[in-house]
Structure formats: C-alpha cells, structure tokens
C-alpha atoms as a PDB file:
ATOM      1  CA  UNK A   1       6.577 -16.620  -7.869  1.00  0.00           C
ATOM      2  CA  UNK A   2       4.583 -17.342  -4.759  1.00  0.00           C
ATOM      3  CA  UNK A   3       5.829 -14.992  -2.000  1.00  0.00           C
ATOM      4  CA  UNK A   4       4.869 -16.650   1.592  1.00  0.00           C
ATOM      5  CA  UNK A   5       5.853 -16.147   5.477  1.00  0.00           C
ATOM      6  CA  UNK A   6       8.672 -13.870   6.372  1.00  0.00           C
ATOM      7  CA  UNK A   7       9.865 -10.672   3.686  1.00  0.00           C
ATOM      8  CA  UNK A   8      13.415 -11.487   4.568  1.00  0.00           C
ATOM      9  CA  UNK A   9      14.360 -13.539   1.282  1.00  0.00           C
ATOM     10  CA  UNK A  10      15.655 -11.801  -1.798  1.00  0.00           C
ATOM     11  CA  UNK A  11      13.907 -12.465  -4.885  1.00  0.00           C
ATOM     12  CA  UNK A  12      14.589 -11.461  -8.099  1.00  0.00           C
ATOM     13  CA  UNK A  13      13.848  -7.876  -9.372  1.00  0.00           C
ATOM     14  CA  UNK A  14       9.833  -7.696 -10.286  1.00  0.00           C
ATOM     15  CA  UNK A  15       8.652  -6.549 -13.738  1.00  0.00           C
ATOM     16  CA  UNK A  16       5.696  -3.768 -13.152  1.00  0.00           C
ATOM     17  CA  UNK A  17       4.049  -4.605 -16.239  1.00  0.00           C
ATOM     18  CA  UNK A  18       3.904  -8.106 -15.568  1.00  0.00           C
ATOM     19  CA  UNK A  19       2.840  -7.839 -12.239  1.00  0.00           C
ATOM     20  CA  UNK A  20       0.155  -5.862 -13.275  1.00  0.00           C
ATOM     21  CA  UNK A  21      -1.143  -8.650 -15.472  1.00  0.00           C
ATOM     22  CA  UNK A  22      -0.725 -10.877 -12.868  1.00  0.00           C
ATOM     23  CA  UNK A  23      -2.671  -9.181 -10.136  1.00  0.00           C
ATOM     24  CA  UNK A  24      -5.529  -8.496 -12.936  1.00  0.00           C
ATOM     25  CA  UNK A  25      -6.015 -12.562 -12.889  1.00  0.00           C
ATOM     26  CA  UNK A  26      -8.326 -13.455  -9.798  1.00  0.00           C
ATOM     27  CA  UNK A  27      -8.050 -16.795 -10.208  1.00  0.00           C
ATOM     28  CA  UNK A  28      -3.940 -16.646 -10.369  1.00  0.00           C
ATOM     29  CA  UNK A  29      -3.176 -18.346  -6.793  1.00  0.00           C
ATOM     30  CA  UNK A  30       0.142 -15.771  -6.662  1.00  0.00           C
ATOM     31  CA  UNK A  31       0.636 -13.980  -3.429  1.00  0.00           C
ATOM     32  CA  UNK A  32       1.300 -10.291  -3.448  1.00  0.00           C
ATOM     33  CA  UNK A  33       3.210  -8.488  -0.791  1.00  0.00           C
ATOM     34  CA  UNK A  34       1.742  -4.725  -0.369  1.00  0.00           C
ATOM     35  CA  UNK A  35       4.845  -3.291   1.833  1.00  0.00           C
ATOM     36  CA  UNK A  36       3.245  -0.503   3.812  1.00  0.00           C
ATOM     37  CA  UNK A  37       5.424   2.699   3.327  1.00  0.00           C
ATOM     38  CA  UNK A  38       7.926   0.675   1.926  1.00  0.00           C
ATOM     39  CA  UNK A  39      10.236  -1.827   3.818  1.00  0.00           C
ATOM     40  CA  UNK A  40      11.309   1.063   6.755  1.00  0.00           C
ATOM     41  CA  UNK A  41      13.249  -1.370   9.172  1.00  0.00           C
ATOM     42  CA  UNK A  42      16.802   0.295   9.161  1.00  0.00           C
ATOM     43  CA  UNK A  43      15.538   3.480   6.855  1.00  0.00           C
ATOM     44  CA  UNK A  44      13.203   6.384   7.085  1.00  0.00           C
ATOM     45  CA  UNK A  45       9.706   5.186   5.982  1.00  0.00           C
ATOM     46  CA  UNK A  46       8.141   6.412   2.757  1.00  0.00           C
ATOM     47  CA  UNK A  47      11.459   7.100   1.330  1.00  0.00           C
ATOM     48  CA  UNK A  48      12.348   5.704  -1.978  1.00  0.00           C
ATOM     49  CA  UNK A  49      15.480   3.422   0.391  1.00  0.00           C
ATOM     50  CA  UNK A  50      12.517   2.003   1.540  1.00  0.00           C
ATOM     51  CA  UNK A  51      10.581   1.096  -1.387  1.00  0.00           C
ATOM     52  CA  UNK A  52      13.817  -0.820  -3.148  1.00  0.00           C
ATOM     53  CA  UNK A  53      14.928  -2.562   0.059  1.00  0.00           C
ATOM     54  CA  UNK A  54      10.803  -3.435  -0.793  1.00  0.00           C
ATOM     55  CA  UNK A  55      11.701  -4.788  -4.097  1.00  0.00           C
ATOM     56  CA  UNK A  56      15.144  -6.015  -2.798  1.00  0.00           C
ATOM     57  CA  UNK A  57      12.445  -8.268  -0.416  1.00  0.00           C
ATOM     58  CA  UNK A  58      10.049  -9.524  -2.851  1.00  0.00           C
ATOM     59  CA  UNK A  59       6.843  -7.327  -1.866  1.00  0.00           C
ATOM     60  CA  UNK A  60       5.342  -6.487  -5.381  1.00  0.00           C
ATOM     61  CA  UNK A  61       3.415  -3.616  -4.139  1.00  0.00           C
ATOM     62  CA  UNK A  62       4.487  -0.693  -1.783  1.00  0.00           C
ATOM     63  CA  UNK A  63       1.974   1.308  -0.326  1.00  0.00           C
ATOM     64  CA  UNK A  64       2.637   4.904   0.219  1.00  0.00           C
ATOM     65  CA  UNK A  65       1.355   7.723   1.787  1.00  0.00           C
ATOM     66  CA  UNK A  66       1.011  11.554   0.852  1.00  0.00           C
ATOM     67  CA  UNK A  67       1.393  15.029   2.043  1.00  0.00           C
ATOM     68  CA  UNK A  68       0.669  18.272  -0.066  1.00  0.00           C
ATOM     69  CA  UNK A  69       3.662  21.227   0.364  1.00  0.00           C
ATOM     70  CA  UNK A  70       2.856  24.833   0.771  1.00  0.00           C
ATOM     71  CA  UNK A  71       3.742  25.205  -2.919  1.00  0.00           C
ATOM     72  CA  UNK A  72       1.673  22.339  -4.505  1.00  0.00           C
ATOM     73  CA  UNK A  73       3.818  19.316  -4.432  1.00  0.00           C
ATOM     74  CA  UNK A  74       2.951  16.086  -3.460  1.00  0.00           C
ATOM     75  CA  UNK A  75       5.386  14.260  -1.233  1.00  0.00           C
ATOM     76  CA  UNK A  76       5.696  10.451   0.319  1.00  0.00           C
ATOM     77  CA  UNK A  77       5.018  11.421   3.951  1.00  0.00           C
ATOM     78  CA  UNK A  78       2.927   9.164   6.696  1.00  0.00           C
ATOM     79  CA  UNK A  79       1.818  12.137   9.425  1.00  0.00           C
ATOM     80  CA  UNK A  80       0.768  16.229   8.179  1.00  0.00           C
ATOM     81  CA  UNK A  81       3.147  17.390  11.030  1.00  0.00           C
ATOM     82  CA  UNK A  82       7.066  16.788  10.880  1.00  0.00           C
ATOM     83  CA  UNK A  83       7.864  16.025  14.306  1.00  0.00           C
ATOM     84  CA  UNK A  84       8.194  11.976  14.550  1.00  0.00           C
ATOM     85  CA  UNK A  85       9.605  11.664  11.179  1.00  0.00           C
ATOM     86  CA  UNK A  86      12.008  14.424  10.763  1.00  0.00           C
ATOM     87  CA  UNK A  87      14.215  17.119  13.120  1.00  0.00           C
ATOM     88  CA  UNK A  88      11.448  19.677  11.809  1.00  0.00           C
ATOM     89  CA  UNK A  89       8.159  20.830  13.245  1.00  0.00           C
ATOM     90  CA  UNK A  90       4.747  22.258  12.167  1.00  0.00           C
ATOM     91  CA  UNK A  91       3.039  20.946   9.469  1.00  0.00           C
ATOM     92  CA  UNK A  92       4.307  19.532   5.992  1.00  0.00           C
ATOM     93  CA  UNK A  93       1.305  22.117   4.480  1.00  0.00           C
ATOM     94  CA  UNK A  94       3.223  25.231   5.893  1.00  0.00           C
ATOM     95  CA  UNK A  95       6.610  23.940   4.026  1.00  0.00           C
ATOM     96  CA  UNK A  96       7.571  24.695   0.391  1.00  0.00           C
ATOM     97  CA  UNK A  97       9.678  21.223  -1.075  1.00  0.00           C
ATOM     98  CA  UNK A  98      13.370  23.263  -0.670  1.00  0.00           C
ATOM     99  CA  UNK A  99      12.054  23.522   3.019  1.00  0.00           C
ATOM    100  CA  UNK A 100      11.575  20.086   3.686  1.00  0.00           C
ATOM    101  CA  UNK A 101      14.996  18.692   1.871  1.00  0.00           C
ATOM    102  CA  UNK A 102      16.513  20.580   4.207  1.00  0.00           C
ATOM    103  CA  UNK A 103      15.254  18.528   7.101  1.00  0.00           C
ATOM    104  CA  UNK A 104      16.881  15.391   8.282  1.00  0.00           C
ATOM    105  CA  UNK A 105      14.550  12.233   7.691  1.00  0.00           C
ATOM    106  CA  UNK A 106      14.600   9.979  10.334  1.00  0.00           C
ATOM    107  CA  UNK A 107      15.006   6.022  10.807  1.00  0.00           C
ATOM    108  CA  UNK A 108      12.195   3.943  11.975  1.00  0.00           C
ATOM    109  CA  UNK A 109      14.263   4.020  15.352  1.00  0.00           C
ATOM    110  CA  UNK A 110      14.239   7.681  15.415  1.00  0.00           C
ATOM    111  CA  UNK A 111      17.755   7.864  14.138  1.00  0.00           C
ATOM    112  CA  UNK A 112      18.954  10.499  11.396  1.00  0.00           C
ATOM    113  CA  UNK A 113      18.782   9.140   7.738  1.00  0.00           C
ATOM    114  CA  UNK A 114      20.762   9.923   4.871  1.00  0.00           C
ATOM    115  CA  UNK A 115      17.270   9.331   2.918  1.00  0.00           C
ATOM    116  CA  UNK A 116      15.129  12.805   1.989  1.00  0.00           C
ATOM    117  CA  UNK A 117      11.677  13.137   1.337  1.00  0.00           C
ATOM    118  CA  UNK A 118      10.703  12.013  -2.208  1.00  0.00           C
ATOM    119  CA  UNK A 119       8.205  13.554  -4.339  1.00  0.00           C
ATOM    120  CA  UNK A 120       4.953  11.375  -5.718  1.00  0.00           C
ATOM    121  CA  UNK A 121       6.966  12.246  -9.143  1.00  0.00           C
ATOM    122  CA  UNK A 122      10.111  10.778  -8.206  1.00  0.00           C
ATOM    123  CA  UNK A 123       8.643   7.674  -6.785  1.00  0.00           C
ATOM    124  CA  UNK A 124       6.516   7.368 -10.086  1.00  0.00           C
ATOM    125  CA  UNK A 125       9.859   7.317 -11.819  1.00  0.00           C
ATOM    126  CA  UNK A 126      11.663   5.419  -9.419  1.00  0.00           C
ATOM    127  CA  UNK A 127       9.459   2.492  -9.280  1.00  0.00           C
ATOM    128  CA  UNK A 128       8.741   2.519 -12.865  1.00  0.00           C
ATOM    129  CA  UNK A 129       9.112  -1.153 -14.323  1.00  0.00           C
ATOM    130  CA  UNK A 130      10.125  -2.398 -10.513  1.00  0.00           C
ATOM    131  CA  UNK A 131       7.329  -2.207  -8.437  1.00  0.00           C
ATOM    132  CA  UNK A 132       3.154  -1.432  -8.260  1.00  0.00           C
ATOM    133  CA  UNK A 133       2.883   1.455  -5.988  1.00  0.00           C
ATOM    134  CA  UNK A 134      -0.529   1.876  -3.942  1.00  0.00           C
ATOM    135  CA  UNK A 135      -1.416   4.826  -2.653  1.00  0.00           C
ATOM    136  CA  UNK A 136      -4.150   6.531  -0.402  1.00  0.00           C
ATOM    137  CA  UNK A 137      -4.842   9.715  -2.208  1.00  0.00           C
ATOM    138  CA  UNK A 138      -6.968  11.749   0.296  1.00  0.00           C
ATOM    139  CA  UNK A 139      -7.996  14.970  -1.198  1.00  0.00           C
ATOM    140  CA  UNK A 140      -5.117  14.916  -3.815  1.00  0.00           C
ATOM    141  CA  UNK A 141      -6.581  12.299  -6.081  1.00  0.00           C
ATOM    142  CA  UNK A 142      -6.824  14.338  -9.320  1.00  0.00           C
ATOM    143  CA  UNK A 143      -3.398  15.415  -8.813  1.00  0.00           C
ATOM    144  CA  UNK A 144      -2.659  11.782  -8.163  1.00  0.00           C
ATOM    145  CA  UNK A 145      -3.973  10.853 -11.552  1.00  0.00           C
ATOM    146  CA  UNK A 146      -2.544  14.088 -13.353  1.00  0.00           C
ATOM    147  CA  UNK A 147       1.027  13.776 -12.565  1.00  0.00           C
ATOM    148  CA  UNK A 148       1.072   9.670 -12.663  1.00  0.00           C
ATOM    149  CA  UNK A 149      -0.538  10.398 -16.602  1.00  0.00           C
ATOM    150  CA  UNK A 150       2.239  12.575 -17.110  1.00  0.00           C
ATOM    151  CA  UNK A 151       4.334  10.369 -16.100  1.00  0.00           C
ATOM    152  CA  UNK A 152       3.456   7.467 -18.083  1.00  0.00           C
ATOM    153  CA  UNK A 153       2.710   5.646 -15.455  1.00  0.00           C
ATOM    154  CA  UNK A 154      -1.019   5.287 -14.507  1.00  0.00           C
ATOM    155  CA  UNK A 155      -1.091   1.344 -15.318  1.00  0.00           C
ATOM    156  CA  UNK A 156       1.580   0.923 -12.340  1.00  0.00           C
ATOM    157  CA  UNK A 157      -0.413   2.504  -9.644  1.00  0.00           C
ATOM    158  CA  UNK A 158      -3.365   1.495  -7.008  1.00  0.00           C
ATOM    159  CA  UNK A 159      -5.888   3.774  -5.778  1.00  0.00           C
ATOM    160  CA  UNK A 160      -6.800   2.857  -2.638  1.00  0.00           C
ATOM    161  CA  UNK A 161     -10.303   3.307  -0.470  1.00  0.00           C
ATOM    162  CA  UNK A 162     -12.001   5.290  -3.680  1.00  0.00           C
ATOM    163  CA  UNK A 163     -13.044   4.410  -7.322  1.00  0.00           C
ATOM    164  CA  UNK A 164     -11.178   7.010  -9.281  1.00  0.00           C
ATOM    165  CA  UNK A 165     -13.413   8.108 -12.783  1.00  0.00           C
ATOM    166  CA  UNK A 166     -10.846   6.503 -14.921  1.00  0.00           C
ATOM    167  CA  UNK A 167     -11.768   2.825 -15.388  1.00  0.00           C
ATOM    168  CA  UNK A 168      -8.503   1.730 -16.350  1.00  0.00           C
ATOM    169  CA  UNK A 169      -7.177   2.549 -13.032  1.00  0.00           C
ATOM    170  CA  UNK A 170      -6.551  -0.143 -10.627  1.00  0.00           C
ATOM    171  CA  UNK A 171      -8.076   0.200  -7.141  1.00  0.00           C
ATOM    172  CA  UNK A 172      -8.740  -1.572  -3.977  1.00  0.00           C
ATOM    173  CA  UNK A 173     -12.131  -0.287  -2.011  1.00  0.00           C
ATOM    174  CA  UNK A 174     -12.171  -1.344   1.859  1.00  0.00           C
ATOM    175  CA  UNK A 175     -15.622  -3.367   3.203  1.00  0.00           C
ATOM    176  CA  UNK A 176     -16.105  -3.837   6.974  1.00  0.00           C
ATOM    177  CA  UNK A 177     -17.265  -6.997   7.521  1.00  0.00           C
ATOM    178  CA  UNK A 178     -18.001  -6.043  11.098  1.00  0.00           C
ATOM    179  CA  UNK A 179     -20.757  -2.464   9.404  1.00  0.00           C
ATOM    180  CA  UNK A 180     -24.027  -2.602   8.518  1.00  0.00           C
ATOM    181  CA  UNK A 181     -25.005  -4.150   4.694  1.00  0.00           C
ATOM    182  CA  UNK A 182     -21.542  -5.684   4.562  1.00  0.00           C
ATOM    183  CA  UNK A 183     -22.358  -8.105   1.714  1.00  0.00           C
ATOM    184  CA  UNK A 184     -24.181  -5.473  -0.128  1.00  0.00           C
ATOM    185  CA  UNK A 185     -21.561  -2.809   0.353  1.00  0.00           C
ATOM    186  CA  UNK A 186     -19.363  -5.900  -1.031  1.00  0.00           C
ATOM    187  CA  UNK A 187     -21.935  -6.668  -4.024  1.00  0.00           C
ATOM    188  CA  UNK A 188     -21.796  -2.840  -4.726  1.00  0.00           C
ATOM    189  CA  UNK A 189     -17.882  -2.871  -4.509  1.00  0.00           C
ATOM    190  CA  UNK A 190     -17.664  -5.863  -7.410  1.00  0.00           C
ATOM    191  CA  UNK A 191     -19.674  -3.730  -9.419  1.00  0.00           C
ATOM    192  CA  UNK A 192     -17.174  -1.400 -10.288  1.00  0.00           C
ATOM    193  CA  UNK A 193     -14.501  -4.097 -11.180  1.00  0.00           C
ATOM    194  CA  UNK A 194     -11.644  -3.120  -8.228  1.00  0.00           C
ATOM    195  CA  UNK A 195      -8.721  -5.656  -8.825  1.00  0.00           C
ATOM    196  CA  UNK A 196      -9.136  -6.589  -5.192  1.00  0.00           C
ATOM    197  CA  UNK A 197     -11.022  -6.083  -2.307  1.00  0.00           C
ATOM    198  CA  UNK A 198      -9.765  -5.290   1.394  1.00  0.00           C
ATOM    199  CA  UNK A 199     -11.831  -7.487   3.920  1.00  0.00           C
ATOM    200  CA  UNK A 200     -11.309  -6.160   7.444  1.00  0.00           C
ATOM    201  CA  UNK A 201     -13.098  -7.585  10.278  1.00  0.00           C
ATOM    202  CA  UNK A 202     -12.420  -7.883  14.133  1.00  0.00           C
ATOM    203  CA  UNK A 203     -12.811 -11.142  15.330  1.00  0.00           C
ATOM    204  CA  UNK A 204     -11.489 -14.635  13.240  1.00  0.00           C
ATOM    205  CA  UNK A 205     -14.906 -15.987  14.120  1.00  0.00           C
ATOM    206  CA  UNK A 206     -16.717 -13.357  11.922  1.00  0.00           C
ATOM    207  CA  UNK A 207     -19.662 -15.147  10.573  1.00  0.00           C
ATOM    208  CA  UNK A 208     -20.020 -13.027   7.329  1.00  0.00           C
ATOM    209  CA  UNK A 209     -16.244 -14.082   6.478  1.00  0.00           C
ATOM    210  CA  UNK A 210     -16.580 -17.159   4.573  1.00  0.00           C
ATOM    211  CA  UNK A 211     -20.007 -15.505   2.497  1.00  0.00           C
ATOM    212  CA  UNK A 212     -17.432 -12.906   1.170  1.00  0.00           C
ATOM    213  CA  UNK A 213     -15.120 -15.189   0.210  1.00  0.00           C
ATOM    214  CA  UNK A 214     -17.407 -17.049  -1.764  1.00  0.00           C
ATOM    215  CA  UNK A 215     -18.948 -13.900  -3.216  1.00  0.00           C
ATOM    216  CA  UNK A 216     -15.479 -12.885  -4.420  1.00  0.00           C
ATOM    217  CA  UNK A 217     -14.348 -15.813  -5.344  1.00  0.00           C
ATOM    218  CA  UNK A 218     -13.232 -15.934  -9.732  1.00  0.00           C
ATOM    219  CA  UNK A 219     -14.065 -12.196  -9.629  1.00  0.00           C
ATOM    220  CA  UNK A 220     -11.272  -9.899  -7.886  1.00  0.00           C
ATOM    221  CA  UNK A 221      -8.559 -10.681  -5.562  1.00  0.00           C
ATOM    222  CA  UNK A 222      -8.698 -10.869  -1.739  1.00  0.00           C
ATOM    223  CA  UNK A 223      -6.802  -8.241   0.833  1.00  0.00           C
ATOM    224  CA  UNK A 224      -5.945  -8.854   4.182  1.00  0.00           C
ATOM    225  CA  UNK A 225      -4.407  -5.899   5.799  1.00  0.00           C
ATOM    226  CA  UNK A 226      -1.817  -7.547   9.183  1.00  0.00           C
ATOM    227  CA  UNK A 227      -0.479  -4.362  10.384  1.00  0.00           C
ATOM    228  CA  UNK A 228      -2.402  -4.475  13.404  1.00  0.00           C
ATOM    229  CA  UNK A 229      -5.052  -6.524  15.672  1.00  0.00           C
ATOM    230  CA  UNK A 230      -8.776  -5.807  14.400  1.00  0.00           C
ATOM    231  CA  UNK A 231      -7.906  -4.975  10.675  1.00  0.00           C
ATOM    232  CA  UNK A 232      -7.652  -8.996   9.805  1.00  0.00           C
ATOM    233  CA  UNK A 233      -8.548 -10.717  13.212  1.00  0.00           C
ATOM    234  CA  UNK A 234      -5.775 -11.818  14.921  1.00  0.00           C
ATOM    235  CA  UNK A 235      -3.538 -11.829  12.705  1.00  0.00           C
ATOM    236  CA  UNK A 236      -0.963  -9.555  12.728  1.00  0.00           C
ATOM    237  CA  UNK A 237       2.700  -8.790  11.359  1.00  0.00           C
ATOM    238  CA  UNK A 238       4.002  -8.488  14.982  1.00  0.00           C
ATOM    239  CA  UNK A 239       3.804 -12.211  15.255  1.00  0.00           C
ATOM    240  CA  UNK A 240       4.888 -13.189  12.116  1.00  0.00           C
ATOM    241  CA  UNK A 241       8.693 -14.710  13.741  1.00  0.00           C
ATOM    242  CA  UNK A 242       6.692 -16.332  16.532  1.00  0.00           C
ATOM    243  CA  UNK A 243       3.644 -18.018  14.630  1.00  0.00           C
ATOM    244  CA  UNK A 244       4.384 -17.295  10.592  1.00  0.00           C
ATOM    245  CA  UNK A 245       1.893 -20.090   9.814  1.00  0.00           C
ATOM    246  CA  UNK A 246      -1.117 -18.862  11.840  1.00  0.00           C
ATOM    247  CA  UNK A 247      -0.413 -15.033  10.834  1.00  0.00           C
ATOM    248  CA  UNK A 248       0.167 -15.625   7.649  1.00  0.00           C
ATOM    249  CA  UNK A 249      -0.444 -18.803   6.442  1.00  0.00           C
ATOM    250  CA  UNK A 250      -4.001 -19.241   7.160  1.00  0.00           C
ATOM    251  CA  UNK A 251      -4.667 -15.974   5.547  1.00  0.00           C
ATOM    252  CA  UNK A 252      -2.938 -17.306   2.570  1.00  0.00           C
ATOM    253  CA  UNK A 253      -4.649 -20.678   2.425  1.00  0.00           C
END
C-alpha cells in the first residue's frame, strides 16, 4: 500500500510486524506516514485517540513525545509544563501519574477532551500489532528500551535522533544538510545501519541534496520531516490542501 497526498482516506488496519519488514527494505518504493503526536485534529495530541484516528488514516508510524512524572513514569506528553495542553500548571516533573489523570487533556483547539494522558506502557500495548511508534527519548532512553523489552515490544518501536546500544533497534539519526561535514556526518550515520535517515535542509535549492540521495540510495530509507518551513525546504504540511503535489509529491518522487 502506497500512502500519498492528503491523510484523510481510511485504509485498512496496518500489521506492525509487517510494516516493520517493510520499512527494513530500502529499496521497497512504499511510502510511510510518521503522524507526529498522533493524528490530534479534533483530539488532544499524544493521546492514544490520536494515535488510532492515526491508524484509522493510514500513517504507519506515529511519533510521540515523552515526559518523566515525579514518581518515575513515562508519559506521552509534547511540552514539560501543563499549561497549553491541559487545565493544570507547573511542570509534568512535579506531578505523580494519579496527579495528572486528574487533569483535563485538551483538544488541539484548546477545548476539554475526554482523552487522558497515556503512559509509554499503555501506548506500547495499545499500538501493539497496529502501528510502529517513534519516539524521541531525551534522557529517558534506557527506560525507553527497559519497559518496551518488557513489553515485548522493542521490534515495533523507532528511536529517534540517537543510536541506542541495542543493534536490533530501529532508529532514524537527523543530518543537516545545511552544517558543516554534512556528507560525512551522513557517511558516519550509514555506518551504523539506521533504517532511515532524516535529511533536513533550508532551502529546495540545497546543492548537497541530490549527493545524499545518491549516497543513500539501496542502503536505508529517506525522511523528510513537513511540519514546518526550513525542516524540508518549502515544503510543508500547511499547504498540503492548496498544493498536495508540490508539498508532497515531489518529496515523494
């Protein structure tokens, strides 16, 4: 299944194992969604509403975010404060888990949600055999690995920005096409097998662009991140209704 242009069709439900496989083949000319916090139109971002109206879409990976409680856990949450996402304040850090299911969750709009804020072990479990789940572990990235082993479910997760130590463990570095040594940093990057690389550069006229490409070409999968202006030139997700073809299409091609 080839994903392309707007998220708005329904698709049938993914298999994780399968994708997996899939995304392991460089050469497989399948498109894969990453949904960034989930699909958070209409919910509260981060929350596990938001990963299945993900899957509901046809994105095969949903990127989350995390957030450490006072009293160890690790929770889907985009900011360390509480204030834009919830009716709480201070920092998630200062709250135990019982604290924070207290709090109303909030809609992308800045409505009240019925959705709470899900642990990293309840997303583990509720993705499990639906979706990949990426995930930018900070300083938590042992616990990361720990409770995703425990779960039986470290071949359905991506690490991303680091190489974790475990080399069965998918991950997608980030190289700056627009920073110094960009093609080395990139030849470095390929040495460590990632299953894809982010590319991020400023400008569409970046003359280094089309010497990555090459370079990664038959060994890992490309990234383009489109959530805003700079990450992947001009395009962006904001124009995706108003020029699908030259936000997304070109990216794809």
């Amino acid at each position: 299944m080839v994903l392309v242009g707007s998220l708005g069709v329904v698709h049938a439900q993914n298999n994780s194992n399968s994708l997996r496989e899939s995304l392991l083949e460089p050469d497989n000319s399948e498109v894969f969604v990453i949904a960034h916090r989930g699909d958070w139109h209409g919910t509260a971002e981060n929350s596990l509403h938001a990963i299945q109206k993900a899957i509901e879409k046809g994105a095969k990976i949903a990127l989350v975010d995390l957030q450490r409680t006072k009293d160890g856990e690790l929770v889907l949450f985009s900011d360390p404060t509480l204030e834009r996402l919830t009716n709480g304040t201070g920092a998630v850090s200062d709250k135990t888990l019982e604290e924070l299911r207290k709090l109303s969750y909030k809609e992308y709009q800045g409505d009240a949600s019925q959705a709470f804020i899900p642990t990293w072990k309840e997303a583990l479990a509720f993705a499990q055999g639906k979706i990949l789940l990426e995930v930018t572990p900070g300083d938590y990235l042992e616990q990361v690995i720990e409770e995703a082993t425990a779960a039986h479910a470290l071949q359905n997760i991506i690490i991303s920005g680091e190489r974790p130590s475990q080399e069965d463990v998918m991950f997608i570095p980030v190289v700056d096409l627009d920073g110094e040594d960009a093609l080395q940093q990139l030849a470095t990057c390929l040495e460590a097998k990632p299953v894809a690389v982010e590319l991020r550069y400023r400008s569409d006229d970046n003359t280094l662009l089309p010497q990555a490409l090459q370079q990664l070409k038959g060994r890992c999968r490309i990234c383009f991140n489109t959530l805003k202006e700079g990450l992947a030139g001009s395009h962006v997700d904001v124009n995706r209704e108003r020029t699908p073809d030259q936000t997304w299409g070109t990216l794809i091609r």
